[in-house]
Protein backbone atom coordinates (compact mmCIF):
# COMPACT_ATOMS: atom_id res chain seq x y z
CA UNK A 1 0.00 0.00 0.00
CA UNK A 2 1.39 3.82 -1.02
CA UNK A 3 2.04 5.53 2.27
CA UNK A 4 0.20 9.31 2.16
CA UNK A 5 3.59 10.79 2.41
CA UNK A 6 4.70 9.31 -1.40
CA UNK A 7 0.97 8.73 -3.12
CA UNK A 8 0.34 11.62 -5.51
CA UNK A 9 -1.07 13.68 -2.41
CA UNK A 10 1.93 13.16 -0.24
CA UNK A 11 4.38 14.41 -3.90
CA UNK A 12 1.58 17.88 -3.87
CA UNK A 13 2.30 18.45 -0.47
CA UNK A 14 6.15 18.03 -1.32
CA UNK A 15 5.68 20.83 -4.24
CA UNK A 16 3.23 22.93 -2.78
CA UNK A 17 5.61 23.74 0.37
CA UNK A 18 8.19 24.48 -1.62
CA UNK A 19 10.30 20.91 -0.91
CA UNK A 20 10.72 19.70 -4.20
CA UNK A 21 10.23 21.15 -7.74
CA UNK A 22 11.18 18.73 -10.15
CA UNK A 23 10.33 15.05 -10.67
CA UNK A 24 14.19 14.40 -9.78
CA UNK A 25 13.48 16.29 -6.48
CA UNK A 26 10.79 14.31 -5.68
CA UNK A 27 11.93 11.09 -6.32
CA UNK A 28 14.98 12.65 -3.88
CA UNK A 29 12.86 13.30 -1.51
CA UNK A 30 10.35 10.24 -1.28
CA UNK A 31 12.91 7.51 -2.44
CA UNK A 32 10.28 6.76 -5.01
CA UNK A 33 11.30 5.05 -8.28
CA UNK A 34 11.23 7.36 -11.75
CA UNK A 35 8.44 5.86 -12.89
CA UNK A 36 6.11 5.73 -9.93
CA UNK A 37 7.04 9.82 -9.76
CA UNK A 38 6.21 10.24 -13.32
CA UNK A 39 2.70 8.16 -12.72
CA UNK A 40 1.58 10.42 -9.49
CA UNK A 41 2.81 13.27 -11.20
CA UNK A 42 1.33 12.89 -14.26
CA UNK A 43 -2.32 12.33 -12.02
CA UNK A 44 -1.89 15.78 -11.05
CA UNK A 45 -1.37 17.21 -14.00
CA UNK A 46 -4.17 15.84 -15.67
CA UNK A 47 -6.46 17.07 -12.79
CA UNK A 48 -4.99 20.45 -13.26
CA UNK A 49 -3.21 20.41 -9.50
CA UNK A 50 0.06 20.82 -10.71
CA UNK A 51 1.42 22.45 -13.95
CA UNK A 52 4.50 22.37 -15.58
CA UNK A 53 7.07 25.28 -14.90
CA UNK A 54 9.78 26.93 -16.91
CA UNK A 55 12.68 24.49 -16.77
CA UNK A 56 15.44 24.79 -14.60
CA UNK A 57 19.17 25.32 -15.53
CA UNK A 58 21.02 21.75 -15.63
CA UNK A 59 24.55 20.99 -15.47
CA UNK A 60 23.96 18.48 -18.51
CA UNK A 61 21.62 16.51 -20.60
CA UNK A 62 18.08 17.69 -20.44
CA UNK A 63 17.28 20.18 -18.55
CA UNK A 64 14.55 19.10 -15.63
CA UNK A 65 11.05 20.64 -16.18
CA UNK A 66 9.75 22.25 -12.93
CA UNK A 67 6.54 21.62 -11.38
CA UNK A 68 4.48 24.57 -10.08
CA UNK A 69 1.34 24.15 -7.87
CA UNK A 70 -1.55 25.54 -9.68
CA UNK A 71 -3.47 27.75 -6.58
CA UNK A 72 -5.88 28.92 -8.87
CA UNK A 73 -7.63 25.23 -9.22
CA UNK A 74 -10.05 26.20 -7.04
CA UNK A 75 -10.67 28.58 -4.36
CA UNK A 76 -12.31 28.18 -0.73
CA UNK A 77 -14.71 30.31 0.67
CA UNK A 78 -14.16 31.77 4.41
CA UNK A 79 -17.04 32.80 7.13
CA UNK A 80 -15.70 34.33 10.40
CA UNK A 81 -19.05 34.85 12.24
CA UNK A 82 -18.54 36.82 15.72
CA UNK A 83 -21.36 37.92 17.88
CA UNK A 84 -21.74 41.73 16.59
CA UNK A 85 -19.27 41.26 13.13
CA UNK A 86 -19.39 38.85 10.15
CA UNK A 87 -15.73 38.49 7.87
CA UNK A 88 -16.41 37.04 4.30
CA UNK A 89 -13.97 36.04 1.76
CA UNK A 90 -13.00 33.77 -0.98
CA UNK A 91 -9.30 32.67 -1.01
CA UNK A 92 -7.12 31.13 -3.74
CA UNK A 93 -5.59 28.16 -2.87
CA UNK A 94 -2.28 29.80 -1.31
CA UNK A 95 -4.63 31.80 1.31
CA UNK A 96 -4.35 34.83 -1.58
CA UNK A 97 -7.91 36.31 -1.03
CA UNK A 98 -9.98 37.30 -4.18
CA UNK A 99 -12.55 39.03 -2.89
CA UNK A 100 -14.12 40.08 0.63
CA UNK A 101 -16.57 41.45 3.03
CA UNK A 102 -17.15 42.77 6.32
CA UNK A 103 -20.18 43.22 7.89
CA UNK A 104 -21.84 44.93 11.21
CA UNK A 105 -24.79 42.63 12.89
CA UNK A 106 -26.98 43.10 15.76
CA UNK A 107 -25.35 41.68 18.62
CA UNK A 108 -28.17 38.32 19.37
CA UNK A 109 -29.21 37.79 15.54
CA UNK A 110 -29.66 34.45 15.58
CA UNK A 111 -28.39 31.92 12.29
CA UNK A 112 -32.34 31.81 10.71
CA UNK A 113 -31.80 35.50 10.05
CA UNK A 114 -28.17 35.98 9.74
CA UNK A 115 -27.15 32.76 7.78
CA UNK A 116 -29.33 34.03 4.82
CA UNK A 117 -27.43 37.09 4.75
CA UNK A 118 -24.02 35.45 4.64
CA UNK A 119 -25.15 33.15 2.12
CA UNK A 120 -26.19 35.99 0.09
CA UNK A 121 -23.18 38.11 0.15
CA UNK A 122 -20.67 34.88 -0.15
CA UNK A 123 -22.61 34.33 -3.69
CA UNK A 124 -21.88 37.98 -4.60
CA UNK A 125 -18.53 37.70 -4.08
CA UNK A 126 -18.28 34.82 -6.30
CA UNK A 127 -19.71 36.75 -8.96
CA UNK A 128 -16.47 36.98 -11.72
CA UNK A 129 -15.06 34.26 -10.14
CA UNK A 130 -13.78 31.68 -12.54
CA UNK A 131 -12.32 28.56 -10.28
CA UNK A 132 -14.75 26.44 -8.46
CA UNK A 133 -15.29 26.13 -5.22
CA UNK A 134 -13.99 23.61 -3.73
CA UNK A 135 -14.38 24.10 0.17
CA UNK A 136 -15.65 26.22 3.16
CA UNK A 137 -13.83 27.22 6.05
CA UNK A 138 -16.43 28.36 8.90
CA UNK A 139 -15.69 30.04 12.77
CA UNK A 140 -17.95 30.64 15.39
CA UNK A 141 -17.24 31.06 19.26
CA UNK A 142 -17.84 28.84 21.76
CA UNK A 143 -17.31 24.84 21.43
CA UNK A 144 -18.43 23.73 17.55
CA UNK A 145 -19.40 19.95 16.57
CA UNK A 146 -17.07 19.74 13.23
CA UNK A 147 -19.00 17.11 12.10
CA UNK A 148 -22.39 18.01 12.33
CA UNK A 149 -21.26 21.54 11.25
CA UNK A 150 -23.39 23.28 14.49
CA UNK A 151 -22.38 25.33 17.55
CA UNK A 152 -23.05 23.35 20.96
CA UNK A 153 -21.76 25.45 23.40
CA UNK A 154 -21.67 29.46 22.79
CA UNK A 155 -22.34 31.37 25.84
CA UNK A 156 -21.66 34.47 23.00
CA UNK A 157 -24.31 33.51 20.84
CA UNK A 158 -28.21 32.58 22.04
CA UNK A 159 -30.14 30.60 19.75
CA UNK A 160 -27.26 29.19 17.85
CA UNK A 161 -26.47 26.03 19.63
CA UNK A 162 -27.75 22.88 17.61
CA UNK A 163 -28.83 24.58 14.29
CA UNK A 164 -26.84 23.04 11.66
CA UNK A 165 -25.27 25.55 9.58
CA UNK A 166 -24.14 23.82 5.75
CA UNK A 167 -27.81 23.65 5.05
CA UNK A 168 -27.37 27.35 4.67
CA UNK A 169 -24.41 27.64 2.28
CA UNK A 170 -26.20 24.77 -0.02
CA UNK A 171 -27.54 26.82 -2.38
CA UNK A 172 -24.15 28.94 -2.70
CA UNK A 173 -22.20 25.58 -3.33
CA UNK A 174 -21.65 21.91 -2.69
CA UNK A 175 -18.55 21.83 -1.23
CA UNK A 176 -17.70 20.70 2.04
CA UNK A 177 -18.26 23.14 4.95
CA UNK A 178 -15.00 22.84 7.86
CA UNK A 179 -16.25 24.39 10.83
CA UNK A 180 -14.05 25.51 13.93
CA UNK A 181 -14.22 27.77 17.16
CA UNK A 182 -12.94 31.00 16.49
CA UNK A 183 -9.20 30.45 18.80
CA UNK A 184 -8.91 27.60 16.89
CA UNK A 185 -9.29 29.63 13.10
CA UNK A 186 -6.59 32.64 14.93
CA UNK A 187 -4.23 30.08 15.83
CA UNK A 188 -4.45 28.24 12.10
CA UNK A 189 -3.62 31.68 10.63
CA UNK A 190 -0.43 31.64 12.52
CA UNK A 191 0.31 29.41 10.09
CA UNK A 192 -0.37 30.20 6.94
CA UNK A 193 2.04 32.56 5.21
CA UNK A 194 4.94 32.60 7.61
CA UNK A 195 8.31 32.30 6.85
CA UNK A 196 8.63 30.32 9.75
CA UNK A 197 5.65 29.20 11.31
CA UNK A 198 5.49 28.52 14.70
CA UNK A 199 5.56 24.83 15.67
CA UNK A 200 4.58 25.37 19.59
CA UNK A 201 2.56 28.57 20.44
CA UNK A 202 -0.60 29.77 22.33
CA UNK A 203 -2.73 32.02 20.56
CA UNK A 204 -4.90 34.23 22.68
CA UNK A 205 -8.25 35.37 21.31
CA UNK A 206 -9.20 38.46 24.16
CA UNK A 207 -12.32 39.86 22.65
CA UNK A 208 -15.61 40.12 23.70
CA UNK A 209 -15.01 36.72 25.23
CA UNK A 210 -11.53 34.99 26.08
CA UNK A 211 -10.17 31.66 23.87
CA UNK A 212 -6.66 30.01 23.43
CA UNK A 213 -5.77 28.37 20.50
CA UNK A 214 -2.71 25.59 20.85
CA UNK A 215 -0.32 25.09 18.53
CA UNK A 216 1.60 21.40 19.63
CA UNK A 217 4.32 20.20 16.64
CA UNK A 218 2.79 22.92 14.39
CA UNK A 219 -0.71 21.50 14.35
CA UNK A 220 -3.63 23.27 15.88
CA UNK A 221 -5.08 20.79 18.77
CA UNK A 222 -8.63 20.64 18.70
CA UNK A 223 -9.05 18.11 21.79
CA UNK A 224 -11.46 15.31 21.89
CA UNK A 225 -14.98 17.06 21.83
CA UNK A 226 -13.85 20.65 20.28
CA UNK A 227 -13.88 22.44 23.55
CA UNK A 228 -10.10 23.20 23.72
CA UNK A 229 -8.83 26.30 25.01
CA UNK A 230 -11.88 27.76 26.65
CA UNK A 231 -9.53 29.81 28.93
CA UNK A 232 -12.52 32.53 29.53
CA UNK A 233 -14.28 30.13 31.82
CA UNK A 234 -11.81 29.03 33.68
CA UNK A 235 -12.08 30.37 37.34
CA UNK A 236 -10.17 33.20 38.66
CA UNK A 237 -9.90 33.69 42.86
CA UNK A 238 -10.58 37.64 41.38
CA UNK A 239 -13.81 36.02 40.11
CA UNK A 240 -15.49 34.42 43.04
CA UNK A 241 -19.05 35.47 43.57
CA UNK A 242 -19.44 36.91 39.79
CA UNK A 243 -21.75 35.61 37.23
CA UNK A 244 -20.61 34.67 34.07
CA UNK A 245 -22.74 34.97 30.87
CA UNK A 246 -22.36 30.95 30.96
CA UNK A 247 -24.33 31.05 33.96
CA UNK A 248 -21.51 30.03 36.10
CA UNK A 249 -19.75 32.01 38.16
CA UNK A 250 -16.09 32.77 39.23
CA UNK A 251 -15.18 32.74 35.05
CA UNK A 252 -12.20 34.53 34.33
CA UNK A 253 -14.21 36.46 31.59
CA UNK A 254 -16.30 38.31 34.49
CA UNK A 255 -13.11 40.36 35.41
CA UNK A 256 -11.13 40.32 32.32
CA UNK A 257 -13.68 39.70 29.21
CA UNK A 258 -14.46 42.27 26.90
CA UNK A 259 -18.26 41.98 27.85
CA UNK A 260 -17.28 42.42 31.10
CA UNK A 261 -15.10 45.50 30.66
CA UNK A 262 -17.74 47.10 28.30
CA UNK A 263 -20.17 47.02 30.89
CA UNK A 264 -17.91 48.79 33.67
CA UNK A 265 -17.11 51.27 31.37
CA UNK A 266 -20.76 51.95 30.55
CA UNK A 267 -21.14 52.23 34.55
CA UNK A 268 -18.12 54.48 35.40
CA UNK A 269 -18.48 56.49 32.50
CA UNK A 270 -21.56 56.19 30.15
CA UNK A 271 -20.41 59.44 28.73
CA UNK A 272 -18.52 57.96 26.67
CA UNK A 273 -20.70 55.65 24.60
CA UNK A 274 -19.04 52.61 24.45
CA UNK A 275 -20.97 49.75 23.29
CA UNK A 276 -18.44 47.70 22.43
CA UNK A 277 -15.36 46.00 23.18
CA UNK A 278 -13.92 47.44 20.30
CA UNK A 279 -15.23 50.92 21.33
CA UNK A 280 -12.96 50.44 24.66
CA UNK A 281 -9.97 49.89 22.85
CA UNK A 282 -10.06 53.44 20.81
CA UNK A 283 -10.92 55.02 23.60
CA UNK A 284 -7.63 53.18 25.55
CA UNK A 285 -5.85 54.05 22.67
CA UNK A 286 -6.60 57.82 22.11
CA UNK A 287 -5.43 57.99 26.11
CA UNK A 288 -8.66 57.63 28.19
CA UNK A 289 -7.65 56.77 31.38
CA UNK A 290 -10.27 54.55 32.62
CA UNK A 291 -10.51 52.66 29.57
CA UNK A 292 -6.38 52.14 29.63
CA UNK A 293 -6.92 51.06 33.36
CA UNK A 294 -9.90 48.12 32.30
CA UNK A 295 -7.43 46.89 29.73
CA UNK A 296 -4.25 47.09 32.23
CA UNK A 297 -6.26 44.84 34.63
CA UNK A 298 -7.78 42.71 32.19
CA UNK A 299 -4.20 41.40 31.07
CA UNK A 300 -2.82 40.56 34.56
CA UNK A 301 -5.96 38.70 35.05
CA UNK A 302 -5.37 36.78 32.13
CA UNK A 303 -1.33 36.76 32.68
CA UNK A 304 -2.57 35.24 36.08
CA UNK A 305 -4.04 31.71 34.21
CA UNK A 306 -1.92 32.24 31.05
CA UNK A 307 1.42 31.34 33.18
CA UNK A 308 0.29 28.15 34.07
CA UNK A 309 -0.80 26.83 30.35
CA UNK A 310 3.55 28.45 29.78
CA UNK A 311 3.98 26.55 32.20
CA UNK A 312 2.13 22.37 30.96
CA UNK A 313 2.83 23.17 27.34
CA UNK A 314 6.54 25.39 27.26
CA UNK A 315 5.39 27.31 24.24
CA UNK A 316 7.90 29.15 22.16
CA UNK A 317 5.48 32.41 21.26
CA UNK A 318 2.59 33.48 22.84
CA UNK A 319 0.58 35.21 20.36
CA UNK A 320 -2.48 38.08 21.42
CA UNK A 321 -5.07 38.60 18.37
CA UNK A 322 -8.99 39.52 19.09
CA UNK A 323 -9.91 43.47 19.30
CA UNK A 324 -8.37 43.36 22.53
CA UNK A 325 -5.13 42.62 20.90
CA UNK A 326 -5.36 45.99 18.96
CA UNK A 327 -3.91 47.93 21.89
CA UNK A 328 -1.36 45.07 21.67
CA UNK A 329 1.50 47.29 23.82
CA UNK A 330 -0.94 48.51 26.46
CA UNK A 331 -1.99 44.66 26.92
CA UNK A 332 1.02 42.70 26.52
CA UNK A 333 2.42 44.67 29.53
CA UNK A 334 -0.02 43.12 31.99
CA UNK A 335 0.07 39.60 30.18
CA UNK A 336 3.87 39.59 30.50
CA UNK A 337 4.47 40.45 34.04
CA UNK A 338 2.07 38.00 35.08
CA UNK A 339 3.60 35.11 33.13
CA UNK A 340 7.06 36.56 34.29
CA UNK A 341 5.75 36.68 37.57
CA UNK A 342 4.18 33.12 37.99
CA UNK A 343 5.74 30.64 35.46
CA UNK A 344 8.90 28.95 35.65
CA UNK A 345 12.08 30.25 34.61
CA UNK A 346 12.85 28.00 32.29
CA UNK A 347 10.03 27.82 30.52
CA UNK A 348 10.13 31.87 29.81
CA UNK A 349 13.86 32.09 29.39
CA UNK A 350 13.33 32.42 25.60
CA UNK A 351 9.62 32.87 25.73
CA UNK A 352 8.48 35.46 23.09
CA UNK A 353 5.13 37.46 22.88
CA UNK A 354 3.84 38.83 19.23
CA UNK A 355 0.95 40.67 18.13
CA UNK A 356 -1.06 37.96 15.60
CA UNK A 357 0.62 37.73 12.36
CA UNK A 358 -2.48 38.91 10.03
CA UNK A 359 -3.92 41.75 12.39
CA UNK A 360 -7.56 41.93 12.53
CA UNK A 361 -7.84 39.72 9.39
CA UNK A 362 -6.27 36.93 11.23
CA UNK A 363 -10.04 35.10 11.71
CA UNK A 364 -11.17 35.49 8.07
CA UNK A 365 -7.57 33.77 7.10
CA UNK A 366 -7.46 31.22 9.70
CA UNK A 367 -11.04 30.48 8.25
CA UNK A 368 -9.73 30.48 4.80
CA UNK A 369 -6.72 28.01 6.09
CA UNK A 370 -9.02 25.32 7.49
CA UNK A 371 -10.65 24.95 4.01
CA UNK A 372 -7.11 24.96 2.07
CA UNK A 373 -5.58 22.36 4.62
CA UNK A 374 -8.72 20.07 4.71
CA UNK A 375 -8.96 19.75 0.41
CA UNK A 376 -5.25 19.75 -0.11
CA UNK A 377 -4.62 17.02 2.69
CA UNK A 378 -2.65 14.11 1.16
CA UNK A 379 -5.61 12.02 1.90
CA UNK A 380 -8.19 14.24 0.64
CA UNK A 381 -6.38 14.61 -2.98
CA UNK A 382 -5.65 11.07 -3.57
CA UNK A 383 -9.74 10.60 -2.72
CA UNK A 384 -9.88 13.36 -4.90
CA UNK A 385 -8.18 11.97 -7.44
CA UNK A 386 -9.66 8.22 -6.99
CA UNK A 387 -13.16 9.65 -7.84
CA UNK A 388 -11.92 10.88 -11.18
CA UNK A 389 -13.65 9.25 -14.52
């Protein structure tokens, strides 16, 4: 049997990340004979995944034709769905994006209104676009159900739980729908496009709500039901005695949420018309005092909890995305003393903190990532290519 890392999948993979170019380098690299190259090869040129290059310089006989992975065989749609904001795009398939959207939404809209709408505007943006699609890459906070495409646990967003969502998209396309919680779709950005991804990270989502994506061998860990990283409702000792929007109480999110923040700010100083989590972080960053204080304390809260995941899982980078992540300097202060000031020393020795690589686009392309590295999965394009006539 043709292990995935040499069938005509495992040789895409090779090309598409840049490992080998030729059918000499892949034969190189997989120990493959020339023929069985030239067979898997030749599979993915006649499904129009590969295409030959220019050919390379050679220091005699024939020159060796290069092998270029064709990103334009298809493209993926991406749906970053947050409680007040919707991101829309549709990606080529090296996370290029064609065309995109963003959209305001009542905060409590629930999918039987909103899903309509972001079924509407994904076919828009199709509208020119020549490649079929050939995936969907879907967040929402909270715990998701991959399989059954559906939220089962958002504490963010009433009415959503249990309503599957690829009924929705049907009548924009056929194509597999890859839904994941929203930490997870930040951290999977982290790796798309980087020189040199991280291969052990922890992404922090501090938005309205709190999340931690995991990075572990340069894979995004999901854990066994989907509910990894739910660092918001984790209890503080600040905490004790306050009610989360979970309905528990003594969640980190009650002190150091954005929901949370939002509504102290509306109580200290409703002046200033902050409805948002988004709205505090201008305000912290034009110099409002109060607003630079809520974010201050927010980050040592979460510094507090963040030193002991530095701690089980030694990260290299600790990355902060989410709106609260825009005031990145103000915030990583507080975050950083705290995991100075309660993890190891050896496990912070070399420890770095970043702002997330793609800004506040990071969702949308984490989104967009999940579709690319579901269809282009060794396994998925020698199924791919098993179906073929």
């Amino acid at each position: 049997m043709v292990t995935p890392e040499v069938s005509a999948g495992g040789l895409l993979e090779l090309v598409r990340t840049g490992r080998a170019g030729t059918r000499t380098e892949l034969a190189q690299a997989t120990g493959l004979s020339r023929t069985a190259v030239v067979t898997r090869v030749t599979a993915l040129l006649d499904a129009g995944l590969l295409l030959a290059g220019e050919e390379r310089a050679s220091t005699g006989g024939r020159p060796p034709a290069s092998l270029v992975f064709h990103n334009r065989a298809g493209v993926v749609l991406a749906a970053a769905v947050g409680r007040s904001r919707t991101q829309l795009g549709v990606f080529d398939l090296d996370g290029q994006e064609l065309a995109g959207v963003w959209s305001d939404h009542e905060v409590g809209v629930g999918p039987e209104e909103l899903m309509p709408q972001v079924a509407g505007r994904l076919r828009a943006l199709l509208d020119g676009v020549e490649p079929r699609v050939v995936a969907v890459g879907m967040s929402l906070s909270g715990t998701v159900d991959p399989e059954r495409v559906m939220s089962v646990d958002s504490p963010v967003m009433r009415g959503w739980d249990g309503v599957p969502l690829a009924p929705y998209l049907a009548e924009v396309t056929d194509a597999p729908v890859h839904l994941a919680n929203d930490a997870s779709a930040l951290a999977t950005s982290e790796l798309l496009g980087q020189p040199d991804p991280p291969r052990e990270a922890l992404v922090l989502k501090a938005s309205t709500g709190l999340g931690l994506g995991i990075i572990a061998g340069g894979e995004v860990l999901h854990g066994a039901g989907g509910a990894t990283g739910e660092m918001g409702h984790s209890k503080h000792s600040a905490a004790v005695g306050l009610t989360c929007r979970c309905g528990a109480s003594g969640c980190l999110e009650t002190i150091a949420g954005g929901w949370a923040l939002v509504q102290r700010l509306q109580e200290s100083a409703p002046e200033l018309g902050a409805g948002h989590v988004r709205d505090l972080v201008r305000l912290a960053l034009d110099g409002d005092p109060v607003a630079r204080g809520l974010l201050i304390e927010s980050s040592r809260h979460v510094g507090d909890l963040l030193a002991n995941a530095v701690n089980l899982l030694n990260p290299e980078v600790v990355v902060i995305g989410g709106d609260m992540g825009g005031a990145f300097d103000l915030y990583v202060a507080g975050v950083r003393q705290q995991v100075y000031a309660n993890a190891a020393a050896m496990n912070t020795r070399d420890l770095v903190f970043r702002p997330a690589a793609h800004g506040d686009r990071a969702g949308l392309l984490g989104c967009a990532a999940i579709a690319i590295e579901a269809v282009l999965a060794p396994a998925a394009v020698d199924a791919f290519l098993a179906s073929r006539p």
